[in-house]
N, C-alpha and C. Protein backbone atom coordinates (compact mmCIF):
# COMPACT_ATOMS: atom_id res chain seq x y z
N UNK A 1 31.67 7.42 -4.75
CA UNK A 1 30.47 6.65 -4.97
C UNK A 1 30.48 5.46 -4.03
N UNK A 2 29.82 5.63 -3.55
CA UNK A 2 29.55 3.97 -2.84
C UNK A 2 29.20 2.46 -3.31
N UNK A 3 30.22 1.92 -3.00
CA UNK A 3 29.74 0.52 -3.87
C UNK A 3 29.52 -0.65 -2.16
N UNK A 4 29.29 -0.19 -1.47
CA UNK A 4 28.40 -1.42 -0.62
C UNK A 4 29.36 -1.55 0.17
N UNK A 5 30.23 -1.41 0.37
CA UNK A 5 31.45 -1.99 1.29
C UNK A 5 31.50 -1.86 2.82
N UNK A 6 32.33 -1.66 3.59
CA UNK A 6 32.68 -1.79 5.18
C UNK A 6 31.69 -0.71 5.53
N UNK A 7 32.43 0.35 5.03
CA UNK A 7 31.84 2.16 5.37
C UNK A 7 30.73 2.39 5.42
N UNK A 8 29.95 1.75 4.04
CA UNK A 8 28.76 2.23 2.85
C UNK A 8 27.48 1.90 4.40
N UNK A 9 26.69 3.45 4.17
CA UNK A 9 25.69 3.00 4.82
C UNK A 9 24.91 1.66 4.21
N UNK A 10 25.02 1.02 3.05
CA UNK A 10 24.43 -0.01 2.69
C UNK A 10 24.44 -1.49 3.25
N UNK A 11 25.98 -1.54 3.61
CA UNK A 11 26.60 -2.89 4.12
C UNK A 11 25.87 -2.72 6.06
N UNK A 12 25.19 -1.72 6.43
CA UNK A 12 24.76 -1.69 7.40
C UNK A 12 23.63 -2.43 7.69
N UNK A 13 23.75 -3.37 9.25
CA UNK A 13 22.85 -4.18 9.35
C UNK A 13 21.07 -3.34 9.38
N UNK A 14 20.27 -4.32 9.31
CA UNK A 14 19.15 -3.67 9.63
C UNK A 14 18.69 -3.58 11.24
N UNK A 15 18.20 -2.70 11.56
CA UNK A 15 17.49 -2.23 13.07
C UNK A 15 16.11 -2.65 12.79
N UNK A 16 15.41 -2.88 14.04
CA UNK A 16 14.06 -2.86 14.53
C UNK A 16 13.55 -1.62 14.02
N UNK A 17 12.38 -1.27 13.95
CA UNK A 17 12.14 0.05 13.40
C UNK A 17 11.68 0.28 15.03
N UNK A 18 11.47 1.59 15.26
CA UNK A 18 11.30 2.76 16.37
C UNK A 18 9.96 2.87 16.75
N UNK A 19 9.58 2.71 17.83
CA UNK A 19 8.49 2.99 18.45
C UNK A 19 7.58 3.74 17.52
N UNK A 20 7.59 4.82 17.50
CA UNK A 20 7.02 5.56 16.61
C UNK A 20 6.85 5.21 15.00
N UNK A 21 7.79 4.59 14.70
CA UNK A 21 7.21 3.86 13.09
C UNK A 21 6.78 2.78 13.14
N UNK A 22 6.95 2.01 13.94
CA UNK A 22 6.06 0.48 14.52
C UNK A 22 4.54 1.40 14.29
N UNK A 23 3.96 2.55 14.92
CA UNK A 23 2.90 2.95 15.20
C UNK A 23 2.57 3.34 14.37
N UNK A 24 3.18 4.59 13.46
CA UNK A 24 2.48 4.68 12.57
C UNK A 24 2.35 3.28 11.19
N UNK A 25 3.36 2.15 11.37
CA UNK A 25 2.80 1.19 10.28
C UNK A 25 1.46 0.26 10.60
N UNK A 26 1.37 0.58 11.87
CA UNK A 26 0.64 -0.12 12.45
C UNK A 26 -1.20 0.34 12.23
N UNK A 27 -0.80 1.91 12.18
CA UNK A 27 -2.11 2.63 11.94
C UNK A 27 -2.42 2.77 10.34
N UNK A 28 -0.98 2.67 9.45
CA UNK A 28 -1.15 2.62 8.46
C UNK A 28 -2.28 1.25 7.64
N UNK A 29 -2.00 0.07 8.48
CA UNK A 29 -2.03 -1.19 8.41
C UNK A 29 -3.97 -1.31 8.51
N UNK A 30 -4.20 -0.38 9.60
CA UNK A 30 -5.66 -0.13 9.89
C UNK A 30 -6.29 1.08 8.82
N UNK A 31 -5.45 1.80 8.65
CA UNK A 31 -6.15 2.76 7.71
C UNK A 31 -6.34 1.88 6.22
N UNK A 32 -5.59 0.93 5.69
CA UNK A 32 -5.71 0.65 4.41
C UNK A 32 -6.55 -0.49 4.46
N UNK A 33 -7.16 -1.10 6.08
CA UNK A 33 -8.13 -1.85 6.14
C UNK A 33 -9.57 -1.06 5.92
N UNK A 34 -9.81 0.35 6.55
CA UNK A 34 -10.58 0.87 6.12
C UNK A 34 -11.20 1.52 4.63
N UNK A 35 -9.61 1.97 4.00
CA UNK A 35 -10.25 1.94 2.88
C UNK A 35 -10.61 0.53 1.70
N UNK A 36 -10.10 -0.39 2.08
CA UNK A 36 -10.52 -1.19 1.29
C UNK A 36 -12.21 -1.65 1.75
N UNK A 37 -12.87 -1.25 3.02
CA UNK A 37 -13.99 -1.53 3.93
C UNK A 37 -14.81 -0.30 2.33
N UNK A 38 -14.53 0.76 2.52
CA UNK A 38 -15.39 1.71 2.36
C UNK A 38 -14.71 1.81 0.80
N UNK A 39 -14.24 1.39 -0.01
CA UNK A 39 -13.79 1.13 -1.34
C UNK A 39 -14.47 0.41 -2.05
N UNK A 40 -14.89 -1.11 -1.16
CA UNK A 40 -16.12 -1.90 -1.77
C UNK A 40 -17.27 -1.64 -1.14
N UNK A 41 -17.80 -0.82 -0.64
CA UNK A 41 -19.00 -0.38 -0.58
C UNK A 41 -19.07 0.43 -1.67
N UNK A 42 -18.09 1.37 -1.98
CA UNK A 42 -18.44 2.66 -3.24
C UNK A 42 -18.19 2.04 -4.15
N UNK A 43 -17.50 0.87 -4.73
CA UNK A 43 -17.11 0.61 -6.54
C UNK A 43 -18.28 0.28 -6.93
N UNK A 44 -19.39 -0.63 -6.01
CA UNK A 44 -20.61 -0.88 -6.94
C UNK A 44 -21.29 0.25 -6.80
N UNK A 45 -21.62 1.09 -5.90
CA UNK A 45 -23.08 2.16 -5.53
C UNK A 45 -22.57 3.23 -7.19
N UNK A 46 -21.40 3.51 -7.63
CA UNK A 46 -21.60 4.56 -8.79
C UNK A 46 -20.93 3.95 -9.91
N UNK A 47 -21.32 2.97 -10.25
CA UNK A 47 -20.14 2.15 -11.43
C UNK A 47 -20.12 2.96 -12.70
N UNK A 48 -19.33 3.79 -13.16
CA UNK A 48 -17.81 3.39 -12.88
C UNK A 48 -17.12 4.14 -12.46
N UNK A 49 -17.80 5.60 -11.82
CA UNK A 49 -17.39 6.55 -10.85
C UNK A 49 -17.19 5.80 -9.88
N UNK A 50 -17.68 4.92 -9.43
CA UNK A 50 -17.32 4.83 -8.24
C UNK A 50 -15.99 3.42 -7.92
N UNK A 51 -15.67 3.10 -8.75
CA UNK A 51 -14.98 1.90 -9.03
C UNK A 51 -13.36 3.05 -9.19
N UNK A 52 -13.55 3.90 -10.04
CA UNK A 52 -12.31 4.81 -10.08
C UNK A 52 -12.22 5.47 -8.81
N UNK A 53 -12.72 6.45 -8.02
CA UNK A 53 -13.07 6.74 -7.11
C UNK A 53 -12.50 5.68 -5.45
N UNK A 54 -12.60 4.65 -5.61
CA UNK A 54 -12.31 3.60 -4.70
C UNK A 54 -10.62 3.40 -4.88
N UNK A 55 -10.43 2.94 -6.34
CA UNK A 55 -8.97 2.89 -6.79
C UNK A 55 -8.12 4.09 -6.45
N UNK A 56 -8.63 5.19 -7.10
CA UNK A 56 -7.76 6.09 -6.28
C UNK A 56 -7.74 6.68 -5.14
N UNK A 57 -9.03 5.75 -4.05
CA UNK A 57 -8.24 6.49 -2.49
C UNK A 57 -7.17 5.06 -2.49
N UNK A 58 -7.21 4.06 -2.80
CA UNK A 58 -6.63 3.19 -2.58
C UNK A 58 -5.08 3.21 -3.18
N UNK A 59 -4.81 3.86 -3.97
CA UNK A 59 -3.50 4.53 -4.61
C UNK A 59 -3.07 5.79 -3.87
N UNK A 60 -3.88 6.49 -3.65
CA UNK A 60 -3.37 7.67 -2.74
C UNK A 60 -3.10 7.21 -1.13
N UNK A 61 -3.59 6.55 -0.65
CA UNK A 61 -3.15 5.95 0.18
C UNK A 61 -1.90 5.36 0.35
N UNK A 62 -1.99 4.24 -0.66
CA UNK A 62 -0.47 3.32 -0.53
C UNK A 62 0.40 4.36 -0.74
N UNK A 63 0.51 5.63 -1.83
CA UNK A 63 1.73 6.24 -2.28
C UNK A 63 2.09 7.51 -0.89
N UNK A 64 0.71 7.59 -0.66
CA UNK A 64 1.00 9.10 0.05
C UNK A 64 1.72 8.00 1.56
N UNK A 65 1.38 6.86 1.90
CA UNK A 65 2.27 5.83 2.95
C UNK A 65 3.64 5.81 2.76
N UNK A 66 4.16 5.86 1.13
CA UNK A 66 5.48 5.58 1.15
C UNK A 66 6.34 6.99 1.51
N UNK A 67 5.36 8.19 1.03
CA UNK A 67 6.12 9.21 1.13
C UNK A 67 5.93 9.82 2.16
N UNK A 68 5.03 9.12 3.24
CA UNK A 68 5.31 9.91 4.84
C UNK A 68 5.97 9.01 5.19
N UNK A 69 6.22 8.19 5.36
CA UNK A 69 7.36 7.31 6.19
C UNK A 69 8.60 7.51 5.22
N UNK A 70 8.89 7.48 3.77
CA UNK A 70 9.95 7.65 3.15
C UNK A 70 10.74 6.13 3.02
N UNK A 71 9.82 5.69 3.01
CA UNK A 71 10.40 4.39 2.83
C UNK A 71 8.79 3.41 1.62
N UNK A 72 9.54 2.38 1.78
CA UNK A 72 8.75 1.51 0.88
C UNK A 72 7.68 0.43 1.68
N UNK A 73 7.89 0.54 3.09
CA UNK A 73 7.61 0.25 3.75
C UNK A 73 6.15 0.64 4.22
N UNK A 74 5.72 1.95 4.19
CA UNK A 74 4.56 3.10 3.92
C UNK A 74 3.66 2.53 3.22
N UNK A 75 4.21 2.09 1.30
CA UNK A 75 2.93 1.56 0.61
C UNK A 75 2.73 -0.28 1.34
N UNK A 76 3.80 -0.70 1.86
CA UNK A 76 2.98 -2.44 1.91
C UNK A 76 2.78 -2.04 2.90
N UNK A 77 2.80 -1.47 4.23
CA UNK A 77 1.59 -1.48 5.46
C UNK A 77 0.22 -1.03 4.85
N UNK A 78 -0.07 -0.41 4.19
CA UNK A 78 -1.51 -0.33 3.79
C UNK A 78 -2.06 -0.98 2.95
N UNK A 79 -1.00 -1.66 2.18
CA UNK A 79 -1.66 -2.19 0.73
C UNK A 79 -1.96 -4.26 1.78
N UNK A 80 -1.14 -3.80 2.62
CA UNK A 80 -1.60 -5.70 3.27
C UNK A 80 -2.55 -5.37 4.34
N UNK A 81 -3.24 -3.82 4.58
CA UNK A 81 -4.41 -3.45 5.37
C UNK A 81 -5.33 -3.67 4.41
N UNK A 82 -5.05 -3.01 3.32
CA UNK A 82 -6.48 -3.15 2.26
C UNK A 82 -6.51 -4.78 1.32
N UNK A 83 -5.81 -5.65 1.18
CA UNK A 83 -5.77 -6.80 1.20
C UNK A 83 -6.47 -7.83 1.72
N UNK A 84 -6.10 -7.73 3.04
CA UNK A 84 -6.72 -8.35 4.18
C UNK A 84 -8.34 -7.97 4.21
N UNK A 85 -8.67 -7.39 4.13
CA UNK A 85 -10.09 -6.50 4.83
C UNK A 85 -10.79 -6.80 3.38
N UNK A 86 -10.32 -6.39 2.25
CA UNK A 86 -10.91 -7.21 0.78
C UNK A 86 -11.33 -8.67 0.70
N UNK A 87 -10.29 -9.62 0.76
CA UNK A 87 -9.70 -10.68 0.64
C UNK A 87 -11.34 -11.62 1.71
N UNK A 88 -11.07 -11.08 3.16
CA UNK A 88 -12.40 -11.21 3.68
C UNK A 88 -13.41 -10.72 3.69
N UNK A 89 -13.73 -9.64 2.73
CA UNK A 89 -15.06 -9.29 2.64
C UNK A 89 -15.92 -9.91 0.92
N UNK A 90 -14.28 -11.03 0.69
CA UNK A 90 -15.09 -11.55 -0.23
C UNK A 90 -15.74 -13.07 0.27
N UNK A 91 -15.39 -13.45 1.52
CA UNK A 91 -15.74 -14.70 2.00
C UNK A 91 -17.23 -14.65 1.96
N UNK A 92 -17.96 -15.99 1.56
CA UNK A 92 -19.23 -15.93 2.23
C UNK A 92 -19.44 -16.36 3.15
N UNK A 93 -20.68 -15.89 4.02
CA UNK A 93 -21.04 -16.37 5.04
C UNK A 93 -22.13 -17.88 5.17
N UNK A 94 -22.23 -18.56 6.38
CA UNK A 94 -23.21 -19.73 6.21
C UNK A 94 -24.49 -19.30 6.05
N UNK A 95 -24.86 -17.97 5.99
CA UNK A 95 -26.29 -17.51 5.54
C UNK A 95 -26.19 -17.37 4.43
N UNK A 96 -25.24 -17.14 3.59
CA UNK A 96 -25.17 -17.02 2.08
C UNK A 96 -24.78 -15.39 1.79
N UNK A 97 -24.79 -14.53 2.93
CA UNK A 97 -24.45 -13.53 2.30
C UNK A 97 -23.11 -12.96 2.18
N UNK A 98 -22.84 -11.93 0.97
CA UNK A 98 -21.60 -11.75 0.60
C UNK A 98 -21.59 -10.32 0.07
N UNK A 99 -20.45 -9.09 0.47
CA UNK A 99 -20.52 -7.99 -0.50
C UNK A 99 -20.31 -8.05 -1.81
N UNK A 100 -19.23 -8.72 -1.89
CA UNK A 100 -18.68 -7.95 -3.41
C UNK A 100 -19.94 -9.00 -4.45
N UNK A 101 -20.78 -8.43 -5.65
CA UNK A 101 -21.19 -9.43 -6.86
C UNK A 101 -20.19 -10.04 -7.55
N UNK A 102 -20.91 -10.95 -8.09
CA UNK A 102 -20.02 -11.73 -9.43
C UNK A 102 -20.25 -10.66 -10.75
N UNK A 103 -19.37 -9.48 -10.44
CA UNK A 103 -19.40 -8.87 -11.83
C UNK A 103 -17.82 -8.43 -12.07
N UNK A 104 -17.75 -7.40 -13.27
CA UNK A 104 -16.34 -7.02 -13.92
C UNK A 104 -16.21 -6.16 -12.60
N UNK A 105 -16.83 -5.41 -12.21
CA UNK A 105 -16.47 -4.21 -11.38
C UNK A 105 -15.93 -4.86 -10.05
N UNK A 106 -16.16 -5.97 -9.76
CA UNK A 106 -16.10 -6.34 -8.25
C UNK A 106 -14.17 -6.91 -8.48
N UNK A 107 -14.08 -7.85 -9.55
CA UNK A 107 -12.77 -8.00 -10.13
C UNK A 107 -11.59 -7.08 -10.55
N UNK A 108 -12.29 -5.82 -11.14
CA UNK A 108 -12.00 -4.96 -11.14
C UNK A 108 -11.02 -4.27 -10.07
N UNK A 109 -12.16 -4.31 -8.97
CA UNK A 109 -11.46 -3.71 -7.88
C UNK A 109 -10.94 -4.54 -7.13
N UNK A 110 -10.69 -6.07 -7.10
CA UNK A 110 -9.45 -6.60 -6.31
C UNK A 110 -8.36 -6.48 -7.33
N UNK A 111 -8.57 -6.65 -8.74
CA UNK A 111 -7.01 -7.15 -9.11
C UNK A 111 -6.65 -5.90 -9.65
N UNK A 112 -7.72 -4.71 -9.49
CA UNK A 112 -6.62 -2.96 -9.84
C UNK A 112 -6.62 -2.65 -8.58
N UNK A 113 -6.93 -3.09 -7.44
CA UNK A 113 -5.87 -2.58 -5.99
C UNK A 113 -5.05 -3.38 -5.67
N UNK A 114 -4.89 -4.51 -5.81
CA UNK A 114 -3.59 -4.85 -6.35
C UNK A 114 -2.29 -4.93 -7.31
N UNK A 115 -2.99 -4.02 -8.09
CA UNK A 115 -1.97 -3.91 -8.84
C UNK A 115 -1.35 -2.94 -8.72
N UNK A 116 -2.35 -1.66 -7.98
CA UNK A 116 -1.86 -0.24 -7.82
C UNK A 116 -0.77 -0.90 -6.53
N UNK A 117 -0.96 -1.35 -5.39
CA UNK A 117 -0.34 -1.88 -4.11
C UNK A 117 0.97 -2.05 -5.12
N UNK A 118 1.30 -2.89 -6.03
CA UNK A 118 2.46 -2.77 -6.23
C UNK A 118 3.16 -2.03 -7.03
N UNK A 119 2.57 -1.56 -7.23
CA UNK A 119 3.05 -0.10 -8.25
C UNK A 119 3.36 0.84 -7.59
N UNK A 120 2.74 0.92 -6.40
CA UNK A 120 3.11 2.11 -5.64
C UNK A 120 4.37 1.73 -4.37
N UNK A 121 4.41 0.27 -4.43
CA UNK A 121 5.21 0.05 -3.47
C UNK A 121 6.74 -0.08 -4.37
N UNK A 122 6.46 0.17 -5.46
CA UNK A 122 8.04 -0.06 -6.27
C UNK A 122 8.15 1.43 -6.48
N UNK A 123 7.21 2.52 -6.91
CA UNK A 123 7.51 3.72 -7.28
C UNK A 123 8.26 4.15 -6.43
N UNK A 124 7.17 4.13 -5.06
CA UNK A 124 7.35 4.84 -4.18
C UNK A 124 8.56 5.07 -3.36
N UNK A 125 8.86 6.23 -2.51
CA UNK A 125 10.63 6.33 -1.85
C UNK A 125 10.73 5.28 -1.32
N UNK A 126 11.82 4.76 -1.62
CA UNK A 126 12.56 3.75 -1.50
C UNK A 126 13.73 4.22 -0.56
N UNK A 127 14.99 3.73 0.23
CA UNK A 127 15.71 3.91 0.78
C UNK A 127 17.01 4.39 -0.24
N UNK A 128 17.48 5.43 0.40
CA UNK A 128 18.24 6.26 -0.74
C UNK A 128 20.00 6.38 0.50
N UNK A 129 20.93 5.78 -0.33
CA UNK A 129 22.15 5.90 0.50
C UNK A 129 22.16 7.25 0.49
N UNK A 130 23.05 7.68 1.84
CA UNK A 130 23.23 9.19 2.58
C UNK A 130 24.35 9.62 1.16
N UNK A 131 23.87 10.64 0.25
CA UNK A 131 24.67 10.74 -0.52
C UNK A 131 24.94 12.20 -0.26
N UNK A 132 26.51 12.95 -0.61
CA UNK A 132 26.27 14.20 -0.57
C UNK A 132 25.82 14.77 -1.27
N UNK A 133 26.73 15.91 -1.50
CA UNK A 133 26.24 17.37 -2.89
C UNK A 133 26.34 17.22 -4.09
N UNK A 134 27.21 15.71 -4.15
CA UNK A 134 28.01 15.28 -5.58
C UNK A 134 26.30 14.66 -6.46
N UNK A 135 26.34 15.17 -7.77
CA UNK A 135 25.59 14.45 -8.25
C UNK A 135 25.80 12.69 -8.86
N UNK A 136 25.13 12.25 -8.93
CA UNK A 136 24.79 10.49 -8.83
C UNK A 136 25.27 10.44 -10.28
N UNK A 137 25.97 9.26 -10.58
CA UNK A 137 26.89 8.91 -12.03
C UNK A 137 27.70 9.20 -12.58
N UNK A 138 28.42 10.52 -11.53
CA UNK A 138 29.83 11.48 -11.95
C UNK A 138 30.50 11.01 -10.61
């Protein structure tokens, strides 16, 4: 069993991540800006189809992130894409206009995609020491 020590892939420093996962967190980062773009356009147009509907591309997103990269890393590149892109599409403008209303549904959908963001970023694969054939607790 590994307890963290010299050997343990654990006690290993961390690396830069790789060209290729820089990119895909990077696209991840833009994809979860889009769905949060096209998430608050749909939670009000079918309330409350469309409020569920929004939440779960926004959950399938963050989770299906952790489990193509395999890391935990997968759900917060998208969940701080769909954050961001929310977060300012609740600003108003000096003309006065603004997407989201002052209703349950608009609340709704910031503080249940945030909540899914972290739910899915704790579920989701996490970094697992190189273990062999032996099963875990024996």
């Amino acid at each position: 069993m590994s307890d963290g020590g010299p050997g343990s892939s654990l006690a290993q420093p961390l690396r830069p991540p790789s060209a290729g996962r820089a990119a895909a967190l990077a696209g991840l980062v833009v994809l979860g800006a889009a769905v949060g773009l096209a998430g608050a356009l749909v939670q009000a147009a079918w309330f409350p189809g469309g409020l569920l509907l929004a939440l779960a591309g926004a959950a399938g997103l963050f989770l299906g992130g952790s489990y193509a990269l395999g890391s935990r890393s997968g759900a917060v590149a998208p969940a701080a894409g769909w954050i961001v892109a929310v977060v300012l599409l609740t600003t108003t403008r000096p003309e006065g206009d603004f997407l989201f209303g002052a209703g349950g549904g608009s609340y709704l959908f910031l503080l249940g995609g945030m909540a899914l963001a972290v739910i899915c970023a704790t579920v989701g694969a996490g970094r697992r020491p190189g273990a062999g054939s032996a099963r875990l607790g024996k």
